[in-house]
C-alpha atoms as a PDB file:
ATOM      1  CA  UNK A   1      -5.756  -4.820  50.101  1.00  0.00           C
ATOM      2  CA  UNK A   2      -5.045  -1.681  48.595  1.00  0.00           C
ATOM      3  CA  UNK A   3      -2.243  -0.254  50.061  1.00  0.00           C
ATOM      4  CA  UNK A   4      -2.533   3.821  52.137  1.00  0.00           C
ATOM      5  CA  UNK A   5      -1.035   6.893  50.858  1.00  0.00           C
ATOM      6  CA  UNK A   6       1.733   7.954  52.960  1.00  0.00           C
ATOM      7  CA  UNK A   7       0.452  10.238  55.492  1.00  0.00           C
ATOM      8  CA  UNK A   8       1.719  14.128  54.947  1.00  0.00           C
ATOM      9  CA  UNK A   9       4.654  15.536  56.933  1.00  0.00           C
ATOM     10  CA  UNK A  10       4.854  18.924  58.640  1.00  0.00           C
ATOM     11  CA  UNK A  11       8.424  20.474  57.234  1.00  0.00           C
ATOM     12  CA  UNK A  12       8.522  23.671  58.126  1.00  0.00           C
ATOM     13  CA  UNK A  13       6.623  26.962  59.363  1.00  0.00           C
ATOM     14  CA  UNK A  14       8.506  30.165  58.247  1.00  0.00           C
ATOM     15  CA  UNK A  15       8.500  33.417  59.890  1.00  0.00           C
ATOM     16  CA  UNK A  16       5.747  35.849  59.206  1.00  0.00           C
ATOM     17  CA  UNK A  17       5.814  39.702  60.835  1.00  0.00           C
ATOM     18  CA  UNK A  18       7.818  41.264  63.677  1.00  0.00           C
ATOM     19  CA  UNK A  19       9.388  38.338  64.096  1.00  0.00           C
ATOM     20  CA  UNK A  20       6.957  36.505  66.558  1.00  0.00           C
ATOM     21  CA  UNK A  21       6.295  33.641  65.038  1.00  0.00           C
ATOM     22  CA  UNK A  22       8.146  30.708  67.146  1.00  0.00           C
ATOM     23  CA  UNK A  23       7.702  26.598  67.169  1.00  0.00           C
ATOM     24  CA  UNK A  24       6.752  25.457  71.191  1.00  0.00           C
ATOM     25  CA  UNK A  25       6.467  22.328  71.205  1.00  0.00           C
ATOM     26  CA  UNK A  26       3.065  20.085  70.483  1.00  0.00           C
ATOM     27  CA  UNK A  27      -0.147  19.361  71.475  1.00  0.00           C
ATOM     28  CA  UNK A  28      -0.100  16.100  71.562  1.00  0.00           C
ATOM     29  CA  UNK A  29       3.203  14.081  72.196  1.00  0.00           C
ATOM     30  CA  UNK A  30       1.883  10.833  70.298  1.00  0.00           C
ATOM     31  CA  UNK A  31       1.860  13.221  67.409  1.00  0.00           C
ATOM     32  CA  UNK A  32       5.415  15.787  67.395  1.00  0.00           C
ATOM     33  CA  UNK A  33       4.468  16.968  63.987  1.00  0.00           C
ATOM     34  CA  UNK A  34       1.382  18.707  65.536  1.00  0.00           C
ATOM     35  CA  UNK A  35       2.982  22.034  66.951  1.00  0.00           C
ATOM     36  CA  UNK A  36       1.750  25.452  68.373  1.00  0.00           C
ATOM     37  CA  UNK A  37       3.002  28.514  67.121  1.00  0.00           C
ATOM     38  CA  UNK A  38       2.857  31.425  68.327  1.00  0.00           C
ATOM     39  CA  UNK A  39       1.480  35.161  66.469  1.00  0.00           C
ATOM     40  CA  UNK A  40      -0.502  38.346  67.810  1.00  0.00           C
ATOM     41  CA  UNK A  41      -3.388  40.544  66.590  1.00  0.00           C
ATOM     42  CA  UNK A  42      -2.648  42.054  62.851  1.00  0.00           C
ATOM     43  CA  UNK A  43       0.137  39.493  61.441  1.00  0.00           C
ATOM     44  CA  UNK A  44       0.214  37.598  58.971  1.00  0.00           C
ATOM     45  CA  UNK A  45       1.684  33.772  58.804  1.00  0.00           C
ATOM     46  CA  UNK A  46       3.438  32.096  56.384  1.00  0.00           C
ATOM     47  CA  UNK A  47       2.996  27.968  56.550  1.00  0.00           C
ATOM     48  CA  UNK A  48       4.373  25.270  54.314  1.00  0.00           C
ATOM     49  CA  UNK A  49       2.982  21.751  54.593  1.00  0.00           C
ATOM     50  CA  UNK A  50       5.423  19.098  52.952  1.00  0.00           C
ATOM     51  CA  UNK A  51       3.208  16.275  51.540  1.00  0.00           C
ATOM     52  CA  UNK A  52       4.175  12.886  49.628  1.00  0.00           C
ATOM     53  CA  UNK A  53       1.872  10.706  47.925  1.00  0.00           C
ATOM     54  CA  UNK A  54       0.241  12.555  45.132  1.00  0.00           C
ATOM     55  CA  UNK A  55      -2.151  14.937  47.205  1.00  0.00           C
ATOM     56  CA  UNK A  56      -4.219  16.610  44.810  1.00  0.00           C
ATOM     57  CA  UNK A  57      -4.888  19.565  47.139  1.00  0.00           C
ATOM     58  CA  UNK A  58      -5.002  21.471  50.578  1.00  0.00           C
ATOM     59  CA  UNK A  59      -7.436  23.019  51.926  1.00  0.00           C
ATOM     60  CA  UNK A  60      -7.169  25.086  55.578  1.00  0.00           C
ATOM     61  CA  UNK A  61      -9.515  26.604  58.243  1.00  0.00           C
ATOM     62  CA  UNK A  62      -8.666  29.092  61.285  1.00  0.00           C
ATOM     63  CA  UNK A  63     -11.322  30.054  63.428  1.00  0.00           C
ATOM     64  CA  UNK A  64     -14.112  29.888  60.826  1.00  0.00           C
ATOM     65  CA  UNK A  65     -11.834  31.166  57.854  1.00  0.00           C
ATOM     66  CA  UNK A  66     -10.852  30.068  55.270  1.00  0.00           C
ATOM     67  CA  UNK A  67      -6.626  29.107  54.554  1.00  0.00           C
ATOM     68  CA  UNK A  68      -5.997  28.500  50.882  1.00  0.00           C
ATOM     69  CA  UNK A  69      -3.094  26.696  50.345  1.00  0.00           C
ATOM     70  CA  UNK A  70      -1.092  26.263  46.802  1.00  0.00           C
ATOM     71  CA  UNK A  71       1.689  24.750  45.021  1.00  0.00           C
ATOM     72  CA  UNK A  72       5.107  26.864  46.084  1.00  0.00           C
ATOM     73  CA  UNK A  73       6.918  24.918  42.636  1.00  0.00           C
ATOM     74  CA  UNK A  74       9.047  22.208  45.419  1.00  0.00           C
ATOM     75  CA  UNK A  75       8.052  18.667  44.925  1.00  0.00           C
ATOM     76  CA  UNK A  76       5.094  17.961  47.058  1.00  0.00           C
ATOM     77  CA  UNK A  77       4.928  21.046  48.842  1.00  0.00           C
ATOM     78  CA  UNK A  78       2.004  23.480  49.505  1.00  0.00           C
ATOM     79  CA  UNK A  79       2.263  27.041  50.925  1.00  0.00           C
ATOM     80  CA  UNK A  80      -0.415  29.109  52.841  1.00  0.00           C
ATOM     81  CA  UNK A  81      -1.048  32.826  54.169  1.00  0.00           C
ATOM     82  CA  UNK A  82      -3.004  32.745  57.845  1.00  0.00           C
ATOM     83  CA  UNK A  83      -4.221  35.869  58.299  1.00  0.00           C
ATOM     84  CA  UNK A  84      -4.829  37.146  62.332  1.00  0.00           C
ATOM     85  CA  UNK A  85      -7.383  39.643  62.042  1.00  0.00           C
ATOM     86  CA  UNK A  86      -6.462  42.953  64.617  1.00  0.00           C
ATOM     87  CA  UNK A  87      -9.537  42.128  67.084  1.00  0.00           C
ATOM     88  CA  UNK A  88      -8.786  38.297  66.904  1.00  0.00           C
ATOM     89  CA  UNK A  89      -9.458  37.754  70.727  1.00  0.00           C
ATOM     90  CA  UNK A  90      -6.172  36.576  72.280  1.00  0.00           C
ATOM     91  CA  UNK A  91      -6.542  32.640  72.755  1.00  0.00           C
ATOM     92  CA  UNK A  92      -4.731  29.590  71.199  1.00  0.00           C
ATOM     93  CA  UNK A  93      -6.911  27.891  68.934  1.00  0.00           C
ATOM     94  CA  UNK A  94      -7.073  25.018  66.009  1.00  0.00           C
ATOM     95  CA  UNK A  95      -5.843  25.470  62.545  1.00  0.00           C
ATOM     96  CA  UNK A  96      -7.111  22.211  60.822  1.00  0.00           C
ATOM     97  CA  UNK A  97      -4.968  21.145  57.052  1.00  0.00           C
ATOM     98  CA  UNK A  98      -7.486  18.958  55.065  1.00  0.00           C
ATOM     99  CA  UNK A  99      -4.819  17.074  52.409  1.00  0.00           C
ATOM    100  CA  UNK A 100      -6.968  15.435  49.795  1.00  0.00           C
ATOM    101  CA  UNK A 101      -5.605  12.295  48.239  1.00  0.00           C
ATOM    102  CA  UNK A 102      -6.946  10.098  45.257  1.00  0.00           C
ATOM    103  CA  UNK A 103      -8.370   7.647  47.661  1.00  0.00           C
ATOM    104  CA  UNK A 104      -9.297  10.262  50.694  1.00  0.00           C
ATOM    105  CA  UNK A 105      -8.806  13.029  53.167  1.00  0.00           C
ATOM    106  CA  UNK A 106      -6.391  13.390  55.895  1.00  0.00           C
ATOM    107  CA  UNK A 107      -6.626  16.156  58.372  1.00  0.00           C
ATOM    108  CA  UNK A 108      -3.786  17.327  60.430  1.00  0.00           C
ATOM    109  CA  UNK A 109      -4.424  19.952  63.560  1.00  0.00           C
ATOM    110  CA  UNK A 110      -2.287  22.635  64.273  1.00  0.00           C
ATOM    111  CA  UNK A 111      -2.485  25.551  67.374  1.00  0.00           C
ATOM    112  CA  UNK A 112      -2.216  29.200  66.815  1.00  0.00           C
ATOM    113  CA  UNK A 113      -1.159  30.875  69.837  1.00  0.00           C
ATOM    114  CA  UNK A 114      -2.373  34.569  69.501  1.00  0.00           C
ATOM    115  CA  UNK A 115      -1.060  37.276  71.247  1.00  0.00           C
ATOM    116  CA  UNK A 116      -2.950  40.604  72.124  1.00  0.00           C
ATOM    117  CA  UNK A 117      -0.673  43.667  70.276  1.00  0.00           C
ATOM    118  CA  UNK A 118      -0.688  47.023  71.796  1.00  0.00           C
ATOM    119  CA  UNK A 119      -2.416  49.030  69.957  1.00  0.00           C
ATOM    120  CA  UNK A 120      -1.829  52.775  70.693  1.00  0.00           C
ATOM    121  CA  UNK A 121      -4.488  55.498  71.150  1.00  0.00           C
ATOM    122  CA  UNK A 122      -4.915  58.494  68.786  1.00  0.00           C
ATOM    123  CA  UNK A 123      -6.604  61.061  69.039  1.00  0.00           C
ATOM    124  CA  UNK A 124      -7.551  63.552  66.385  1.00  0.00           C
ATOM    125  CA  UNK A 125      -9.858  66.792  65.528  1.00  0.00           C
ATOM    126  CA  UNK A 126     -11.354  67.201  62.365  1.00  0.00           C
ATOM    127  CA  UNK A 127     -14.014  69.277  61.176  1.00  0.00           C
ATOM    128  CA  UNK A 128     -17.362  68.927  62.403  1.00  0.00           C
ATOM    129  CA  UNK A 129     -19.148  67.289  58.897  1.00  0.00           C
ATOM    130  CA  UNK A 130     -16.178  64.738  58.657  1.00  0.00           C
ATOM    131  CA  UNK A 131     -17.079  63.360  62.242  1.00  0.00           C
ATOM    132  CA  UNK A 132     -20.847  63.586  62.063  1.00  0.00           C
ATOM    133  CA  UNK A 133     -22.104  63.030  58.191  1.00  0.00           C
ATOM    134  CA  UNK A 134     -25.124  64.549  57.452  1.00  0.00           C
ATOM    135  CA  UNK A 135     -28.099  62.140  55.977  1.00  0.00           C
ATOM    136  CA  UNK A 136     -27.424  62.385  52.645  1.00  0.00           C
ATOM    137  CA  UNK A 137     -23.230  61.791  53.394  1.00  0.00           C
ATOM    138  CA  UNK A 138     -24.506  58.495  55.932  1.00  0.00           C
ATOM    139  CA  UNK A 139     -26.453  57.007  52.448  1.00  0.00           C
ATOM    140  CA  UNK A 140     -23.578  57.357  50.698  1.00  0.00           C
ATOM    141  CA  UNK A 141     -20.969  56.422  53.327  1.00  0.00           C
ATOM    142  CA  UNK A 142     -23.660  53.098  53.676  1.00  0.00           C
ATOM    143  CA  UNK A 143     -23.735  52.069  49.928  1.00  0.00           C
ATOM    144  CA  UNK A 144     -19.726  53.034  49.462  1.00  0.00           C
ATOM    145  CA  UNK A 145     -19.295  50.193  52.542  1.00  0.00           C
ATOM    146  CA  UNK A 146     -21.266  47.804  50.490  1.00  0.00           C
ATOM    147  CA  UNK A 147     -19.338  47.992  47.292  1.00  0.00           C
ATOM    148  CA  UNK A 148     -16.137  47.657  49.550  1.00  0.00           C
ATOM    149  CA  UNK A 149     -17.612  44.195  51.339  1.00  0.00           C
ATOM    150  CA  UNK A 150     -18.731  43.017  47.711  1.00  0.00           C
ATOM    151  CA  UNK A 151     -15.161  43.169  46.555  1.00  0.00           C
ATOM    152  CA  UNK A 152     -13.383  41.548  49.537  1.00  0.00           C
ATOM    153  CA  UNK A 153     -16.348  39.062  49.896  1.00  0.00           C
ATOM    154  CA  UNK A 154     -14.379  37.890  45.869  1.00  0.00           C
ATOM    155  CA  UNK A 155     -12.167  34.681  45.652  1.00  0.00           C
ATOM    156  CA  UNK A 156      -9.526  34.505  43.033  1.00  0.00           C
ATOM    157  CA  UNK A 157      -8.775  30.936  42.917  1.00  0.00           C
ATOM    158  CA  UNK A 158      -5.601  31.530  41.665  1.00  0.00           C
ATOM    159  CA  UNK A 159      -2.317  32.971  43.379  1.00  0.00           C
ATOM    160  CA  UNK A 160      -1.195  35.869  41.346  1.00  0.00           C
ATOM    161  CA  UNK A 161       1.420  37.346  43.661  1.00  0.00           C
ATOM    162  CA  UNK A 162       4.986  36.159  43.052  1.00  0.00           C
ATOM    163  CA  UNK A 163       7.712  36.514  45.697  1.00  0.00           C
ATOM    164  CA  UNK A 164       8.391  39.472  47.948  1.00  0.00           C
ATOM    165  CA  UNK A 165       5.797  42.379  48.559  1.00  0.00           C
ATOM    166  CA  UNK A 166       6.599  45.804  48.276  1.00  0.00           C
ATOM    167  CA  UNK A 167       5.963  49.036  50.220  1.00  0.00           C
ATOM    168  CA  UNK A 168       4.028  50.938  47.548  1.00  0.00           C
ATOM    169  CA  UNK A 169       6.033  54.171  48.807  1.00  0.00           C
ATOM    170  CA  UNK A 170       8.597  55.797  50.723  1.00  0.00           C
ATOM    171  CA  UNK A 171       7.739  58.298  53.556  1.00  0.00           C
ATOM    172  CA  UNK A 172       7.044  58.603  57.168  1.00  0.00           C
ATOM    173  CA  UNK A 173       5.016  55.578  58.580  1.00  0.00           C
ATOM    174  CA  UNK A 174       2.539  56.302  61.385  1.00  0.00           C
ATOM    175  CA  UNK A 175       2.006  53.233  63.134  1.00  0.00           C
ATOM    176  CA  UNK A 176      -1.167  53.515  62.919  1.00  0.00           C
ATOM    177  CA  UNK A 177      -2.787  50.134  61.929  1.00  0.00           C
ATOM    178  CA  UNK A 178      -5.377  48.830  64.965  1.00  0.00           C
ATOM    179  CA  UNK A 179      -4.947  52.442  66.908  1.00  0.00           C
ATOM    180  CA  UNK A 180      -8.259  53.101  68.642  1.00  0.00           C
ATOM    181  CA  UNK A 181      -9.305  56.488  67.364  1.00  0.00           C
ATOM    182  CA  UNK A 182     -11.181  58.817  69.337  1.00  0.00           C
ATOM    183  CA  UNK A 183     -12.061  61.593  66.684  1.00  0.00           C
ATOM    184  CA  UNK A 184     -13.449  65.361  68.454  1.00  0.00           C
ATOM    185  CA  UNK A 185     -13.558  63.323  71.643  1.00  0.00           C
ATOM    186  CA  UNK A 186     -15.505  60.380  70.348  1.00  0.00           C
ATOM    187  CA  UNK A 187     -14.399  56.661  69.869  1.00  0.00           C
ATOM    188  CA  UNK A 188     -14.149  55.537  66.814  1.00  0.00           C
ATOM    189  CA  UNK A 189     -13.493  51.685  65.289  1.00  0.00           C
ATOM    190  CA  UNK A 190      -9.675  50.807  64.859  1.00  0.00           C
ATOM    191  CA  UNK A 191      -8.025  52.019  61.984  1.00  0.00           C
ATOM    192  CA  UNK A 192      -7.720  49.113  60.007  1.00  0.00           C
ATOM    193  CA  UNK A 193      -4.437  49.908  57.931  1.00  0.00           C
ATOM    194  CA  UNK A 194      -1.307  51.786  58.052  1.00  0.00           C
ATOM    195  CA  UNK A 195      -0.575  55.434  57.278  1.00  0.00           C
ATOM    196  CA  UNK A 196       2.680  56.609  55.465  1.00  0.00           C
ATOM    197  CA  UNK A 197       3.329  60.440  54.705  1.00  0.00           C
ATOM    198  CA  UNK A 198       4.807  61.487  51.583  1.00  0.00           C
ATOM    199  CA  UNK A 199       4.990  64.685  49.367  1.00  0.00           C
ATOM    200  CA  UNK A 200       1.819  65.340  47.150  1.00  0.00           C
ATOM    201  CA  UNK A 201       2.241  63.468  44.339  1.00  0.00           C
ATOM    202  CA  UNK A 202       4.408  60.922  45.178  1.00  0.00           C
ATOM    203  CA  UNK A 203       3.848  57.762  42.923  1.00  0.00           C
ATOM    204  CA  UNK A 204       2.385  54.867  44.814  1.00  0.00           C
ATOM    205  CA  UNK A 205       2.879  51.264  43.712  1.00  0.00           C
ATOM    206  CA  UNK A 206       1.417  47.767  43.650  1.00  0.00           C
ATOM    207  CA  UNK A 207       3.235  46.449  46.333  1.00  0.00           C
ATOM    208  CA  UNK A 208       2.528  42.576  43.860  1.00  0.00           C
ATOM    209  CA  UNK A 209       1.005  41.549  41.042  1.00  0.00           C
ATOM    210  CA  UNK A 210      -2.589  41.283  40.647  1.00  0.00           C
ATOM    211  CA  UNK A 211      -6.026  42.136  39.363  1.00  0.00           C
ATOM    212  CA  UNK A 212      -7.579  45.598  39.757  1.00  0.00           C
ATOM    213  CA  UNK A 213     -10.993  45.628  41.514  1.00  0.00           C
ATOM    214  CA  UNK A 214     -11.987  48.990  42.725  1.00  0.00           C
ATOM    215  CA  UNK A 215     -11.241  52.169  41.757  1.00  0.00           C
ATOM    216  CA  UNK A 216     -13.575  54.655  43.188  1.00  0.00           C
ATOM    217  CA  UNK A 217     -14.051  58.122  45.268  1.00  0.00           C
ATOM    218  CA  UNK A 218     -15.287  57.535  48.611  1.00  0.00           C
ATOM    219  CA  UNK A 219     -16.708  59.731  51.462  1.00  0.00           C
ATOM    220  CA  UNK A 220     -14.052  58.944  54.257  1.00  0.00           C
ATOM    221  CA  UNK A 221     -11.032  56.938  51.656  1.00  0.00           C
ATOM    222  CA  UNK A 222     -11.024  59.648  49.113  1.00  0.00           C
ATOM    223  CA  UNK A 223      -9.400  58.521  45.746  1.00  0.00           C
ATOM    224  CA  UNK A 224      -8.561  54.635  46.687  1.00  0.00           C
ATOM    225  CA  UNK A 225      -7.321  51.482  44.288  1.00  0.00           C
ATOM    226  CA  UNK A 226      -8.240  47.667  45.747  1.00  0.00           C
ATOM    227  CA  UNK A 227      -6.125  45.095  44.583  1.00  0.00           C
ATOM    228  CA  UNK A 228      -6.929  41.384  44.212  1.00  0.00           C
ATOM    229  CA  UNK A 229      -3.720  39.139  44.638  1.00  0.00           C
ATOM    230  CA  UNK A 230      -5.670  35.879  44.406  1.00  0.00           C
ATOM    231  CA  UNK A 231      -6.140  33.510  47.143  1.00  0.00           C
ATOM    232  CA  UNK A 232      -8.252  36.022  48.997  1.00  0.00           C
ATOM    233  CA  UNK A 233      -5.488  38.474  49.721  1.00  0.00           C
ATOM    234  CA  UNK A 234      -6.418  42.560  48.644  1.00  0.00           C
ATOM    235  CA  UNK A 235      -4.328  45.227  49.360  1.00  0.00           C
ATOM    236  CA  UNK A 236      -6.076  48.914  49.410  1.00  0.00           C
ATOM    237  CA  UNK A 237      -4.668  52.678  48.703  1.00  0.00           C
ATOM    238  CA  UNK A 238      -6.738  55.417  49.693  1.00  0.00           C
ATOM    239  CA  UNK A 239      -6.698  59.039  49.956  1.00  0.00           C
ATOM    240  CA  UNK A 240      -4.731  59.009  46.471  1.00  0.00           C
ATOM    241  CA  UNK A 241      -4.325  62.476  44.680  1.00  0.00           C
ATOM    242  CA  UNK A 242      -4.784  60.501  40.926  1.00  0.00           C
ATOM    243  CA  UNK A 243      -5.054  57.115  40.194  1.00  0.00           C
ATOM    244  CA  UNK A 244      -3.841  55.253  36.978  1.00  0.00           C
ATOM    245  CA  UNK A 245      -5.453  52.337  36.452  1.00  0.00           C
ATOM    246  CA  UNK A 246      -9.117  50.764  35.588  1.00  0.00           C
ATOM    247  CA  UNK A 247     -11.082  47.949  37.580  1.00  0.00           C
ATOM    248  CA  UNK A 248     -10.186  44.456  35.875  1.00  0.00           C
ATOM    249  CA  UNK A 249      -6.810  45.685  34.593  1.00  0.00           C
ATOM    250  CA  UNK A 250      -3.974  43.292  35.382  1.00  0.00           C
ATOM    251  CA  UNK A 251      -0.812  45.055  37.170  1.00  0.00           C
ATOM    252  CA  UNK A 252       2.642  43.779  38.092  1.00  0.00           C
ATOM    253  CA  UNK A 253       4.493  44.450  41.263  1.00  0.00           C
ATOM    254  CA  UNK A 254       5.923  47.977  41.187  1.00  0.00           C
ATOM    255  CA  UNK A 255       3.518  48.727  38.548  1.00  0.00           C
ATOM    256  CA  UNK A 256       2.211  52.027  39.742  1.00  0.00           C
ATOM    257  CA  UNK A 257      -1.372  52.722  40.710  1.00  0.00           C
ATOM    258  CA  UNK A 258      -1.877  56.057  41.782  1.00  0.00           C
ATOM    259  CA  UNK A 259       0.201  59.649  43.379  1.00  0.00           C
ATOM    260  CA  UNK A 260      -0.199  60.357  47.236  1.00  0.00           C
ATOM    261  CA  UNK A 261      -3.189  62.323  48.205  1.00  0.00           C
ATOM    262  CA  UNK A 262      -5.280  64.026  50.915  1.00  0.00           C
ATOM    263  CA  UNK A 263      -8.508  63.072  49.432  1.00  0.00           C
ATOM    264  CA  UNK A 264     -11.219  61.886  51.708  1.00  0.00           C
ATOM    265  CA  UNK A 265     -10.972  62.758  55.331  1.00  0.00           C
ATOM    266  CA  UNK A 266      -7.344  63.268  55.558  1.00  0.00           C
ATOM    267  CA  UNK A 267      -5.166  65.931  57.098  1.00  0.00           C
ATOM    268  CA  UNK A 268      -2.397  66.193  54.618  1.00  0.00           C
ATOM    269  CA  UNK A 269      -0.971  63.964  51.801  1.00  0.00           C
ATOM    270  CA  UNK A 270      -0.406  60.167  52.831  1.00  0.00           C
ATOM    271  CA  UNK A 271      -1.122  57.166  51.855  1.00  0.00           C
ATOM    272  CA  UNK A 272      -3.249  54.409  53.885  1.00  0.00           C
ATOM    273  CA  UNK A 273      -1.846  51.099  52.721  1.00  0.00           C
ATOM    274  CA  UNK A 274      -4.418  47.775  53.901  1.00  0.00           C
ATOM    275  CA  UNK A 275      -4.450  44.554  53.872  1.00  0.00           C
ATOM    276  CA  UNK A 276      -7.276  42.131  54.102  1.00  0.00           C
ATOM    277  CA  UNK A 277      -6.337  38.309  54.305  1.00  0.00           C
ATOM    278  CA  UNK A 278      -9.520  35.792  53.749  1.00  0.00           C
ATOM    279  CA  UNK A 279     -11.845  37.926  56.498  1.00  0.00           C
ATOM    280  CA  UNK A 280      -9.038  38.972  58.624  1.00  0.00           C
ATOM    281  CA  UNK A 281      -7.626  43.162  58.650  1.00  0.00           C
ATOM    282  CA  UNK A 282      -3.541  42.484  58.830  1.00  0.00           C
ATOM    283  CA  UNK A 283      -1.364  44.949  59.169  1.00  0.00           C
ATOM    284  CA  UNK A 284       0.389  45.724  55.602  1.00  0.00           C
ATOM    285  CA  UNK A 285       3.730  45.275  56.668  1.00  0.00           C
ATOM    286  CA  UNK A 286       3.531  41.767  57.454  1.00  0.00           C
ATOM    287  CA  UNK A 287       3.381  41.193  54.072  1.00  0.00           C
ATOM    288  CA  UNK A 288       6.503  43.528  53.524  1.00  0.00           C
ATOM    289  CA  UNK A 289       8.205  41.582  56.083  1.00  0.00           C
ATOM    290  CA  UNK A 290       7.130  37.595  54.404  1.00  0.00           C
ATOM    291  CA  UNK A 291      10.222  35.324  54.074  1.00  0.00           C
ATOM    292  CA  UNK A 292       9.506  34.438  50.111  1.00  0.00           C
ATOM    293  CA  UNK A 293      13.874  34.155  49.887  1.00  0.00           C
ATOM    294  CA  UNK A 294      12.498  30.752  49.640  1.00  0.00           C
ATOM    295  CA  UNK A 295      10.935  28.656  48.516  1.00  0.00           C
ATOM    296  CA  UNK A 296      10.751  30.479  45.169  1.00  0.00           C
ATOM    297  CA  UNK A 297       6.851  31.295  44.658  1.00  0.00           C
ATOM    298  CA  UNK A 298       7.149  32.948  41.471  1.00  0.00           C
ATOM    299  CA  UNK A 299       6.502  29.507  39.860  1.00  0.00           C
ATOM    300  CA  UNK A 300       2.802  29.491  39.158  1.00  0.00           C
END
């Protein structure tokens, strides 16, 4: 009789953003590996699933989405980035680990416990052609979206990002990831990134290593860079005043990218720093705020 693989242990979930991120016990009592943790809208969490027996790979999914997981460099373990997208609606649900050994696949089932975040309300006023686009601004505004969901819509099979993510740049931050916007007394969509103000010309940096995908002047973004960090993690900078690199270049973390701008429909030099996570907007600073002390994911 040929004998099983050992069946994979759950080690250890590490912290993510805003320190929300907390072990509550399980669903299931015949089964205290299987736990529920608990997030809210925008973050970002950071699991590591502790295997033995050869598994040749992991393979996630969180409410339709897809959770890469890779080799953090320790023996048999296997890290992942769930993203919570900002309009996630406010439920626990499953998040299913699909460990594939030689002779199989075994599927573990966690819960994600997600919190709504409050969100504040700004409201600005702008002038009259930034809030209502004329026909010929709406095409391009329309085909500018569409290169945008090409990029994100990529998958680098690869992790390229090493430990620790910066902030690409000092200044004032806004808070203003997932505020609902009402611009000249209309609602707008959330923002779907965060806004820090610096001087004109301030350098902005790739807050890891990564791939260049987009660099481009668009309608409402102005001057913006897209990173690709592998793994289905980008990481945007928009309304720059110069940028510095070409698409398909390959840049290190602190490498810079671009100076602070008010290009686009801005109000005065700052950067918008996003994040998108395999489908889901997350708030930049949950990366910033990732507890890569260890394990040590700089081994590739």
């Amino acid at each position: 009789m040929r004998p099983r693989s050992p069946r994979p242990v759950f080690l250890l979930i590490a912290l993510a953003a805003y320190g929300c991120l907390m072990a509550v016990g399980g669903p299931r009592a015949a089964e205290p590996a299987e736990k529920v943790f608990k997030t809210k809208q925008g973050d970002v969490l950071y699991l590591t699933l502790n295997v033995e027996g050869g598994a040749a790979s992991v393979e996630g999914r969180f409410r339709d989405r897809r959770v890469p997981f890779f080799k953090t460099g320790r023996e048999g373990e296997f890290g992942a980035l769930v993203g919570i997208d900002m309009a996630d609606i406010p439920d626990t649900a499953d998040l299913k680990a699909e460990i594939t050994y030689p002779d199989g696949v075994r599927t573990r089932v966690f819960r994600v416990a997600v919190a709504p975040e409050d969100f504040r309300e700004q409201r600005m006023t702008l002038p009259k052609d930034q809030v209502d686009p004329d026909a010929a601004a709406l095409k391009r505004i329309g085909l500018e979206k569409e290169k945008v969901k090409t990029v994100l819509a990529g998958f680098t099979p690869d992790r390229l990002w090493g430990s620790g993510f910066l902030v690409p740049v000092e200044g004032t931050v806004t808070g203003a990831f997932g505020s609902k916007r009402i611009l000249n007394g209309q609602p707008r969509n959330q923002h779907n990134g965060e806004d820090i103000a610096a001087s004109l010309g301030t350098p902005v940096k790739a807050t890891n290593d990564g791939v260049v995908r987009m660099v481009d002047d668009h309608f409402f973004s102005g001057k913006g860079v897209i990173l690709d960090h592998g793994l289905g993690l980008f990481t945007m900078y928009f309304h720059l005043d110069t940028t510095v690199v070409k698409e398909g270049e390959r840049v290190k973390r602190g490498d810079v990218v671009g100076t602070v701008g008010k290009s686009g429909r801005a109000t005065g030099p700052h950067l918008h720093w996003g994040a998108w996570l395999n489908g889901s907007r997350v708030n930049p600073f949950a990366l910033a705020r990732l507890p890569f002390g260890t394990p040590d994911l700089s081994t590739r």
